[in-house]
PDB file of N, CA and C in Angstrom:
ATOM      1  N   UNK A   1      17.815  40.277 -61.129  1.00  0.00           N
ATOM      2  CA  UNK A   1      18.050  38.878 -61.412  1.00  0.00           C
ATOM      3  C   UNK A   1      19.115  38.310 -60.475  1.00  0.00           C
ATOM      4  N   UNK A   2      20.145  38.780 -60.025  1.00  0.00           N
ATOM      5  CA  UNK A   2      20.988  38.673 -59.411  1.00  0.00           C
ATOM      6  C   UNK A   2      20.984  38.471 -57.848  1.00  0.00           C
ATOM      7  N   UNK A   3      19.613  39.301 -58.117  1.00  0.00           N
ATOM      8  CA  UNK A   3      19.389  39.115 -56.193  1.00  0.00           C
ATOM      9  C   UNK A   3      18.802  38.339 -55.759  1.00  0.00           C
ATOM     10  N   UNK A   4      17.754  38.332 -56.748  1.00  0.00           N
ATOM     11  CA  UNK A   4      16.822  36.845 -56.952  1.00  0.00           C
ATOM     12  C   UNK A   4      17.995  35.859 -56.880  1.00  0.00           C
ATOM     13  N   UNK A   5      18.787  35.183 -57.649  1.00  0.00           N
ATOM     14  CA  UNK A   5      19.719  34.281 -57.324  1.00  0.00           C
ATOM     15  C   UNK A   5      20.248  34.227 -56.185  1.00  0.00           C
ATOM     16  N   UNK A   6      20.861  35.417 -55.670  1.00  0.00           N
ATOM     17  CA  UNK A   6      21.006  35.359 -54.494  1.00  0.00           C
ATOM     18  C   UNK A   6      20.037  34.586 -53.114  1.00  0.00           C
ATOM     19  N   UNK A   7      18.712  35.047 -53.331  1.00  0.00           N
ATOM     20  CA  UNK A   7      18.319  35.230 -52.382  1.00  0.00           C
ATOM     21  C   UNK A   7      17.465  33.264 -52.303  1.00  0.00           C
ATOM     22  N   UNK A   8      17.679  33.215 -53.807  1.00  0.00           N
ATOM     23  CA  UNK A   8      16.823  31.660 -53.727  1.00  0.00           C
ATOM     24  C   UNK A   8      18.323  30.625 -53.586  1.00  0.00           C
ATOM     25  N   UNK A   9      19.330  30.932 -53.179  1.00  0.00           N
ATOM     26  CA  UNK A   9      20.410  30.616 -53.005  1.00  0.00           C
ATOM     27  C   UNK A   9      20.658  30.493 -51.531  1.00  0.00           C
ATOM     28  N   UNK A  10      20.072  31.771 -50.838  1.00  0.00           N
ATOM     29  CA  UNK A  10      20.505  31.544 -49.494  1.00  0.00           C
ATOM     30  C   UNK A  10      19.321  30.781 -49.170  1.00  0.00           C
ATOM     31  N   UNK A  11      18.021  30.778 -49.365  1.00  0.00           N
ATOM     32  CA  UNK A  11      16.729  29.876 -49.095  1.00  0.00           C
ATOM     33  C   UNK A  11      17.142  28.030 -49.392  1.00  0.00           C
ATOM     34  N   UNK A  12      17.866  27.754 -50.301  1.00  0.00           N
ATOM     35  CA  UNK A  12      18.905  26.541 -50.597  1.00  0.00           C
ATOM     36  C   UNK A  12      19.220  26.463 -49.653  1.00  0.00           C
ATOM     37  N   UNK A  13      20.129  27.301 -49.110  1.00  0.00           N
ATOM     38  CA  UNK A  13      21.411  26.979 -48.722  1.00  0.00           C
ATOM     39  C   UNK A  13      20.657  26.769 -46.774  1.00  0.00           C
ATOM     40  N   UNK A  14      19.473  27.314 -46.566  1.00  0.00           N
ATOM     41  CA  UNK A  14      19.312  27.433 -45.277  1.00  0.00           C
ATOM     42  C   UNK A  14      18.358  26.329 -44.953  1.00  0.00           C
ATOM     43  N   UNK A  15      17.167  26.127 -46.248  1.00  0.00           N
ATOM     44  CA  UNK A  15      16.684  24.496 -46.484  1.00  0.00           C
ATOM     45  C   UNK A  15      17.647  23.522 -46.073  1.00  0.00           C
ATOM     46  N   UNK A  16      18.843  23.382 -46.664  1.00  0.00           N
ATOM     47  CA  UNK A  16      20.236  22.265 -46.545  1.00  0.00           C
ATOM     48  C   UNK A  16      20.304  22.495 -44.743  1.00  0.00           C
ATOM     49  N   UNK A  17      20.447  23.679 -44.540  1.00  0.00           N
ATOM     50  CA  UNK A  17      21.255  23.719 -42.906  1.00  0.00           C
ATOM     51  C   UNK A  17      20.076  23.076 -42.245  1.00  0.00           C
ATOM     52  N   UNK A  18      19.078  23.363 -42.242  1.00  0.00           N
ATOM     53  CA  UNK A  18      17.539  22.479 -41.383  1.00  0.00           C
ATOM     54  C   UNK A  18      17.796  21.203 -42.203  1.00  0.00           C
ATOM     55  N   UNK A  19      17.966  21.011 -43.093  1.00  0.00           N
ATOM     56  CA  UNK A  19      17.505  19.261 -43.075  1.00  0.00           C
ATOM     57  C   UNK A  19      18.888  18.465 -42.332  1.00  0.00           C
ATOM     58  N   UNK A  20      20.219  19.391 -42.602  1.00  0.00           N
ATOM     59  CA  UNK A  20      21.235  19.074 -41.951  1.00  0.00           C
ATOM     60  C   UNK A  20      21.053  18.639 -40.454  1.00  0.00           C
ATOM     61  N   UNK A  21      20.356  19.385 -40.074  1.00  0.00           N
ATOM     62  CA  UNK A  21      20.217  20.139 -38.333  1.00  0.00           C
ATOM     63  C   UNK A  21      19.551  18.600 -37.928  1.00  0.00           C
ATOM     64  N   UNK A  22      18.445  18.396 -38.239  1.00  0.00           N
ATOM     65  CA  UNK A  22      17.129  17.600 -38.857  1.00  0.00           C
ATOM     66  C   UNK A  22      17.555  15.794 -38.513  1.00  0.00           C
ATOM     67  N   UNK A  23      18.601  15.924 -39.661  1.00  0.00           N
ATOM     68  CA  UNK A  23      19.214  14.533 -39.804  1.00  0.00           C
ATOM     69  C   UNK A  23      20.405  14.443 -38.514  1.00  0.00           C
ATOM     70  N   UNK A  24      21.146  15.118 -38.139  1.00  0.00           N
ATOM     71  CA  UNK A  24      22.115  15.133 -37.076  1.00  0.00           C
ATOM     72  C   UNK A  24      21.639  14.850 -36.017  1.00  0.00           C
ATOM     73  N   UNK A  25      19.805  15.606 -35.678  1.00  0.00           N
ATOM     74  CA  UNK A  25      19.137  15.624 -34.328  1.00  0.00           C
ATOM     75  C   UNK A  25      19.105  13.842 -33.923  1.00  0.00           C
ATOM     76  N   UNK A  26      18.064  13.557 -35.472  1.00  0.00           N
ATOM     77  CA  UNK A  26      17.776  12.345 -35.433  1.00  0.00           C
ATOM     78  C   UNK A  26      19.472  10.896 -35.001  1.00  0.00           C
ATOM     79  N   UNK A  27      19.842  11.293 -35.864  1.00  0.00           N
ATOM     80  CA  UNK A  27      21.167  10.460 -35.845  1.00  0.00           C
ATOM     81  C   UNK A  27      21.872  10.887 -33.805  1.00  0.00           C
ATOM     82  N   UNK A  28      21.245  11.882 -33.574  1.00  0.00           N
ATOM     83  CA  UNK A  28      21.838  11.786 -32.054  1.00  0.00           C
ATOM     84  C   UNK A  28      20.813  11.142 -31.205  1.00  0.00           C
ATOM     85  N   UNK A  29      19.840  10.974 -31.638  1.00  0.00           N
ATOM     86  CA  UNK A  29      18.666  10.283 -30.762  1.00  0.00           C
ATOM     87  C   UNK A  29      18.847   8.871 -30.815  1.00  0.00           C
ATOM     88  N   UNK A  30      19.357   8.611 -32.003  1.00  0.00           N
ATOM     89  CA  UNK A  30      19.421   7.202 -32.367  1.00  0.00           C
ATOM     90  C   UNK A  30      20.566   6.451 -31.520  1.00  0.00           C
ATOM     91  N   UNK A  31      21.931   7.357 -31.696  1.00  0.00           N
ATOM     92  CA  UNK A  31      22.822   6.720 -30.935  1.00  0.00           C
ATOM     93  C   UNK A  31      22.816   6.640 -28.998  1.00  0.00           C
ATOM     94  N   UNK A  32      22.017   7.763 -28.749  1.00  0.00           N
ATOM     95  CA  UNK A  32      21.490   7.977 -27.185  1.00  0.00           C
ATOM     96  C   UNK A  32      20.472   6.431 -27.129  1.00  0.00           C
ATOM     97  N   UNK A  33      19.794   6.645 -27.780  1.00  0.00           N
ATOM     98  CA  UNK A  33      18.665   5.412 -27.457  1.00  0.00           C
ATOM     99  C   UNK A  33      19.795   3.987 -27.583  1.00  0.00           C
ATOM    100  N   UNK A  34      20.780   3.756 -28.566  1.00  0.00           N
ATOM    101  CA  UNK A  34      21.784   2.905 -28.585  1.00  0.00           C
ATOM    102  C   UNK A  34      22.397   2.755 -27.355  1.00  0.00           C
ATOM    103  N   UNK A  35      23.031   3.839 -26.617  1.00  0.00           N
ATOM    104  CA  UNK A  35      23.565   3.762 -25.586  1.00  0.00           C
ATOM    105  C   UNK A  35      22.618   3.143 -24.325  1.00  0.00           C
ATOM    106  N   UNK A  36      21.610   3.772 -24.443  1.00  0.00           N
ATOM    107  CA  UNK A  36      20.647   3.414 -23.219  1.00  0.00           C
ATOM    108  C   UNK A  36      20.358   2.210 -23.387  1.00  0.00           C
ATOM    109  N   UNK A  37      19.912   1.537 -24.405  1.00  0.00           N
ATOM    110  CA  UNK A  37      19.958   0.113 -24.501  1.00  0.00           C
ATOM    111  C   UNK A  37      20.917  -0.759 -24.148  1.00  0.00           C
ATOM    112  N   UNK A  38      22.081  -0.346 -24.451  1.00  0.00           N
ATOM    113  CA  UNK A  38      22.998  -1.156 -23.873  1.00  0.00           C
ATOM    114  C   UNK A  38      23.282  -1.131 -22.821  1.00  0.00           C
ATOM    115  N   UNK A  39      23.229   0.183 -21.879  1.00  0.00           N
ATOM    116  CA  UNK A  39      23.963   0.108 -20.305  1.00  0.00           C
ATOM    117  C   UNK A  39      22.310  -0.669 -19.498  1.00  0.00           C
ATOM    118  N   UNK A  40      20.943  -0.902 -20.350  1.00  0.00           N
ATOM    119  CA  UNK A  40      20.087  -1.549 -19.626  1.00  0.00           C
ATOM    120  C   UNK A  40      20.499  -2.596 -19.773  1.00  0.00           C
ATOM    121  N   UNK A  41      21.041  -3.211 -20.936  1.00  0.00           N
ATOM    122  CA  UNK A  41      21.528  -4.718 -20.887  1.00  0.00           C
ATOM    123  C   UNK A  41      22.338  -5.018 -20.358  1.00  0.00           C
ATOM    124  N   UNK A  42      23.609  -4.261 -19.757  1.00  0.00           N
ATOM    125  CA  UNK A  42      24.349  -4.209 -18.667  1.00  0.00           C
ATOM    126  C   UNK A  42      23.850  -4.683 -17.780  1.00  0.00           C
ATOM    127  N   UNK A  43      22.639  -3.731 -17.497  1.00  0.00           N
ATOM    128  CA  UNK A  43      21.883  -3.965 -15.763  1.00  0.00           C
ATOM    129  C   UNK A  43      21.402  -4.698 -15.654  1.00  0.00           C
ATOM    130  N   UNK A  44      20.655  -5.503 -16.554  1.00  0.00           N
ATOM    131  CA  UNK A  44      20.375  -6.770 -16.600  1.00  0.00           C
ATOM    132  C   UNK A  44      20.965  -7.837 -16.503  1.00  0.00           C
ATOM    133  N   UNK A  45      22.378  -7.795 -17.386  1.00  0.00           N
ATOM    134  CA  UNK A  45      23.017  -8.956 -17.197  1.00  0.00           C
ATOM    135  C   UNK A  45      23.251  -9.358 -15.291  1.00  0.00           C
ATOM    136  N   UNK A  46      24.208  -7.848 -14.643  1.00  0.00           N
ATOM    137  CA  UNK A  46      24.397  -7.956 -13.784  1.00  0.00           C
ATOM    138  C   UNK A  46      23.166  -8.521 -13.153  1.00  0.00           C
ATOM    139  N   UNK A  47      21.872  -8.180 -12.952  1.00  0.00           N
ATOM    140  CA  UNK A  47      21.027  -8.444 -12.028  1.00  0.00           C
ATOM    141  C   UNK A  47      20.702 -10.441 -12.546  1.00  0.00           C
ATOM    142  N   UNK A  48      20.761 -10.796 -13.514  1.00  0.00           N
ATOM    143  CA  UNK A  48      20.660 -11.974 -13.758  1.00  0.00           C
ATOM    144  C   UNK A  48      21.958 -12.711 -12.983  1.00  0.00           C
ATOM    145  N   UNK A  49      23.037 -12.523 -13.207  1.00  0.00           N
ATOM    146  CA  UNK A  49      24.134 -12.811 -12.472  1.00  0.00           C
ATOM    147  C   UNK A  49      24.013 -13.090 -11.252  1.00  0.00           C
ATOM    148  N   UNK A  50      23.389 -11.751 -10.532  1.00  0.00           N
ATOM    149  CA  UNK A  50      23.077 -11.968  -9.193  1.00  0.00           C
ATOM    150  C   UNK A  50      22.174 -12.911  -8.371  1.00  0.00           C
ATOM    151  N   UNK A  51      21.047 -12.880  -9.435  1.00  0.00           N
ATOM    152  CA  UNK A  51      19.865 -13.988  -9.409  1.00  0.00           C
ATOM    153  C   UNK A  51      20.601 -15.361  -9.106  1.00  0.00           C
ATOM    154  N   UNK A  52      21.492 -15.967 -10.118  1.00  0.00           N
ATOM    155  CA  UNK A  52      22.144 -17.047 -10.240  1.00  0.00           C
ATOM    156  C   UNK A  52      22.868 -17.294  -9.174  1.00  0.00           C
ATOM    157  N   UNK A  53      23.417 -16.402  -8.611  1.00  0.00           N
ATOM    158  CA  UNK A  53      24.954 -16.421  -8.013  1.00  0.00           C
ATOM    159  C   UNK A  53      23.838 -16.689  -6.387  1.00  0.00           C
ATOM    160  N   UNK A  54      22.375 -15.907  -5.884  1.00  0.00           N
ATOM    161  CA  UNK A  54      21.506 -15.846  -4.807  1.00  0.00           C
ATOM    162  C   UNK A  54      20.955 -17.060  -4.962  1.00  0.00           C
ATOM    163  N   UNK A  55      20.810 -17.943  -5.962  1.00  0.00           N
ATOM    164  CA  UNK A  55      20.127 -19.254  -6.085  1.00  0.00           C
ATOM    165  C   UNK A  55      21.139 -20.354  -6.195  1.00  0.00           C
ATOM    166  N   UNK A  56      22.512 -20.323  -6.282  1.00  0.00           N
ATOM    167  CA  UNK A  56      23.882 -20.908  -6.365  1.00  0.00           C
ATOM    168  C   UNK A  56      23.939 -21.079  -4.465  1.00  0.00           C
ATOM    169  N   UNK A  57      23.748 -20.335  -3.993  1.00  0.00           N
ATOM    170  CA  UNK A  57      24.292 -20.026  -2.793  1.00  0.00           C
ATOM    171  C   UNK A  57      23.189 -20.741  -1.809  1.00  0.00           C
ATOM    172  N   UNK A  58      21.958 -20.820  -2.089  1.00  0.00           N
ATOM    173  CA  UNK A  58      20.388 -21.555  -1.691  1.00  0.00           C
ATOM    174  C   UNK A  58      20.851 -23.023  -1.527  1.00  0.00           C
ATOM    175  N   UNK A  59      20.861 -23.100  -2.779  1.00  0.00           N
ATOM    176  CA  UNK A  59      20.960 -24.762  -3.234  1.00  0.00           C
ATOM    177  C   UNK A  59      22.584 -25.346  -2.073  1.00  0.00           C
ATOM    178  N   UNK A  60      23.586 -24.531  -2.313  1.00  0.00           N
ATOM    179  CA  UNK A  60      24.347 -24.963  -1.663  1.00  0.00           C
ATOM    180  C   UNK A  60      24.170 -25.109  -0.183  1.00  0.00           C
ATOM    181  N   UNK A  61      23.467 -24.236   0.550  1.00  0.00           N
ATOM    182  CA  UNK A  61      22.956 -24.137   1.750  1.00  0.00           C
ATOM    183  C   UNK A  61      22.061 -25.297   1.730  1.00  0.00           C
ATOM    184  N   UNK A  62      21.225 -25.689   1.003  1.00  0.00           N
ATOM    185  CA  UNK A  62      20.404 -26.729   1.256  1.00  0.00           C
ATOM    186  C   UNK A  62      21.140 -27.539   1.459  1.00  0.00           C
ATOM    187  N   UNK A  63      22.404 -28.166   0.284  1.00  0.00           N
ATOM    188  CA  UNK A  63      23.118 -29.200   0.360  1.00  0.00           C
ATOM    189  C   UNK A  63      23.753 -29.465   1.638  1.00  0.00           C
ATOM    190  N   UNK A  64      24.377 -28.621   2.070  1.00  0.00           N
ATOM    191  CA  UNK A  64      24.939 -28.376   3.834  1.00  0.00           C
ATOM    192  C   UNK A  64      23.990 -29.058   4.659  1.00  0.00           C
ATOM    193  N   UNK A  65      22.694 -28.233   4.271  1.00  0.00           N
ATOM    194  CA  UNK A  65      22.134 -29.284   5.634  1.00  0.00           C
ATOM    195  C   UNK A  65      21.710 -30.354   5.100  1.00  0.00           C
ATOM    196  N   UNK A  66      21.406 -30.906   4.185  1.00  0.00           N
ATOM    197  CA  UNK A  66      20.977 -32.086   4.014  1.00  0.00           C
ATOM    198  C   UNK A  66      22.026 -33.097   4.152  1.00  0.00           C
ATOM    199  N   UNK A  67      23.198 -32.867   3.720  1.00  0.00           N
ATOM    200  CA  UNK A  67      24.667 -33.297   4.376  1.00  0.00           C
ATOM    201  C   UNK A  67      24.809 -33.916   5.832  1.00  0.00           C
ATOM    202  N   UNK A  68      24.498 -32.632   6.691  1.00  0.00           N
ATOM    203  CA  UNK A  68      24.727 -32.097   8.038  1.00  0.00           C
ATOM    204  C   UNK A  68      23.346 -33.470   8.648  1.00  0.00           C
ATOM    205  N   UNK A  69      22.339 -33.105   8.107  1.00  0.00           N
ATOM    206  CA  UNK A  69      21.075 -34.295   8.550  1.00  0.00           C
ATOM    207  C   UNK A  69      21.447 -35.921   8.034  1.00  0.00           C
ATOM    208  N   UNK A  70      21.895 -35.882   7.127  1.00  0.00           N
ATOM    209  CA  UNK A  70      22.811 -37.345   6.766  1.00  0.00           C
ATOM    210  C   UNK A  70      23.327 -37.414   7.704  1.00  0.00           C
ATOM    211  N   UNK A  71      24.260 -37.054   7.812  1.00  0.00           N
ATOM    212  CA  UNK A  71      25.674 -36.878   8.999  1.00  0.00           C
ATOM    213  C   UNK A  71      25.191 -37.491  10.334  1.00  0.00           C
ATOM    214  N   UNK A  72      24.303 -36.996  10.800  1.00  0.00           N
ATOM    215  CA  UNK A  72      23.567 -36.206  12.348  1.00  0.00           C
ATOM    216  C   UNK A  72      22.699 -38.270  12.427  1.00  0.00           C
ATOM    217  N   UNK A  73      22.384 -37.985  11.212  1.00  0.00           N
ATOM    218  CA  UNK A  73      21.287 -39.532  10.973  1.00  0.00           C
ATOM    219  C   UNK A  73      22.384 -40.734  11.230  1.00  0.00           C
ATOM    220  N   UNK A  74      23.410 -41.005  10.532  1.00  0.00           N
ATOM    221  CA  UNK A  74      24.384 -41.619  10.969  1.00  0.00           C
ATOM    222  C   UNK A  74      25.084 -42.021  12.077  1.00  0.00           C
ATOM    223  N   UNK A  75      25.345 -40.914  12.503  1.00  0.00           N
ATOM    224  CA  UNK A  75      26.412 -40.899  13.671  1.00  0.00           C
ATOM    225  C   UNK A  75      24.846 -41.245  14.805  1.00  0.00           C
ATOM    226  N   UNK A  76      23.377 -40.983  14.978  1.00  0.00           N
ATOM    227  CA  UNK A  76      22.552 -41.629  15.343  1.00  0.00           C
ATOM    228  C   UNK A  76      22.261 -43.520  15.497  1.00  0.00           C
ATOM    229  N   UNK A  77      22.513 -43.529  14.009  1.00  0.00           N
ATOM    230  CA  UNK A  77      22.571 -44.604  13.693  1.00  0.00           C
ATOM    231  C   UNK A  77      23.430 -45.538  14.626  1.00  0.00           C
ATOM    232  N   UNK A  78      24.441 -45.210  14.395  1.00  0.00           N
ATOM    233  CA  UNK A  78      25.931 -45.612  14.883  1.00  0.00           C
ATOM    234  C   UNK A  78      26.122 -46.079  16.421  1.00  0.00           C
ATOM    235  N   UNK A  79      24.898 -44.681  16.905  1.00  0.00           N
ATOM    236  CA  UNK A  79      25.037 -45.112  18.859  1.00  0.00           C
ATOM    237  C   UNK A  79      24.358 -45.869  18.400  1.00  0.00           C
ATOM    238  N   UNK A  80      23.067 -46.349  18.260  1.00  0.00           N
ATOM    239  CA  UNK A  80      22.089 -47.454  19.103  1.00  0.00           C
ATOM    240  C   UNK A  80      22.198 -48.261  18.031  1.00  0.00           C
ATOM    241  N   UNK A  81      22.792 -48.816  16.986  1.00  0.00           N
ATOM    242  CA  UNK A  81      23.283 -50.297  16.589  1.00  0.00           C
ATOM    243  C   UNK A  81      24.886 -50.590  16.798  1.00  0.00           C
ATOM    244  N   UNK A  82      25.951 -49.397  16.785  1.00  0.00           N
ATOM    245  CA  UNK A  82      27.246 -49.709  16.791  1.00  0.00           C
ATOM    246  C   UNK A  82      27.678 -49.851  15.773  1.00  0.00           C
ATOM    247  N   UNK A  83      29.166 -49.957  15.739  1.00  0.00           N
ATOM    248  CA  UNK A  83      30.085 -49.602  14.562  1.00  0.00           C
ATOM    249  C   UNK A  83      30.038 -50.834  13.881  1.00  0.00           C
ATOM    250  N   UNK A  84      28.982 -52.218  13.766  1.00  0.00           N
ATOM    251  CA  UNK A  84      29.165 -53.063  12.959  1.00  0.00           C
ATOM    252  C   UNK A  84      28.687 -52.868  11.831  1.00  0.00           C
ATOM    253  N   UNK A  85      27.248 -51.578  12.185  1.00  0.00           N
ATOM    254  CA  UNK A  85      26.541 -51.532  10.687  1.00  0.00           C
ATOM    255  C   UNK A  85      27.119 -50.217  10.308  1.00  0.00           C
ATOM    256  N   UNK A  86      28.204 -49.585  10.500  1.00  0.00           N
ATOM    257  CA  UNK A  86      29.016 -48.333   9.900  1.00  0.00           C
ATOM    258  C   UNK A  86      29.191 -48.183   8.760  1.00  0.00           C
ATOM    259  N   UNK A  87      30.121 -49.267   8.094  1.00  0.00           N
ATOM    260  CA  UNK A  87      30.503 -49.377   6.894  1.00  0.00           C
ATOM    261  C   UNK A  87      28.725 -49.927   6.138  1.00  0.00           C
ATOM    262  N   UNK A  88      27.992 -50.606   6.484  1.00  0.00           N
ATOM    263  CA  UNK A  88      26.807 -50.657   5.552  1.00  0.00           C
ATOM    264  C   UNK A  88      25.813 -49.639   5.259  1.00  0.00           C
ATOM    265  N   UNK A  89      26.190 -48.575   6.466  1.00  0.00           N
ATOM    266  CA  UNK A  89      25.438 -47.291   6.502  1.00  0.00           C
ATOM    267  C   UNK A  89      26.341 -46.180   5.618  1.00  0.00           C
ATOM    268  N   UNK A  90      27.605 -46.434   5.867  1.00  0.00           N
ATOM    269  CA  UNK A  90      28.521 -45.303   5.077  1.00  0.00           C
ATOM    270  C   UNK A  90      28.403 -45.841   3.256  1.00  0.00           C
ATOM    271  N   UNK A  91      28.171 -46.440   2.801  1.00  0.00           N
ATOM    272  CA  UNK A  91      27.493 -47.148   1.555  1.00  0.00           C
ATOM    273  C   UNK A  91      26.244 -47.006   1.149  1.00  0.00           C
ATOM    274  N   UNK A  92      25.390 -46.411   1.805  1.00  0.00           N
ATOM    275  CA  UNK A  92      23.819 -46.614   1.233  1.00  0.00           C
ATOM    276  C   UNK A  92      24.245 -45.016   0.479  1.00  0.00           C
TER     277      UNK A  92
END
């Protein structure tokens, strides 16, 4: 009787250590998959950032020259009518 107790005791006790084992595995998969999710949202953010910051830098380049072609159109302007229509051209 005794051993019997024993022995459906250690079968308990080794059931407990596998479901232990079991639940720990899971609970480490869970927090790995946690982690990986987040350092992708990392990489994402950064790469969105970059997106912005490569299309920030476009637009401003456009602005330059469209500036630069104002500019260029003007100072055109300027030789072949003269500095009377300056100020009506520096206004439009």
């Amino acid at each position: 009787m005794k051993e019997e107790k024993e022995r459906e005791e250690k079968e308990k006790d080794e059931k407990d250590r596998n479901q232990w084992m079991t639940e720990d595995s899971i609970y480490q998969e869970m927090e790995k998959a946690k982690k990986q999710c987040h350092a992708n949202m990392e990489v994402q953010k950064i790469q969105i950032q970059q997106m912005a910051e490569k299309q920030a830098k476009k637009q401003q380049e456009k602005q330059a020259d469209l500036d630069y072609d104002a500019q260029k159109l003007l100072f055109i302007r300027i030789k072949h009518f003269g500095d009377k229509d300056k100020i009506y051209l520096t206004t439009i």
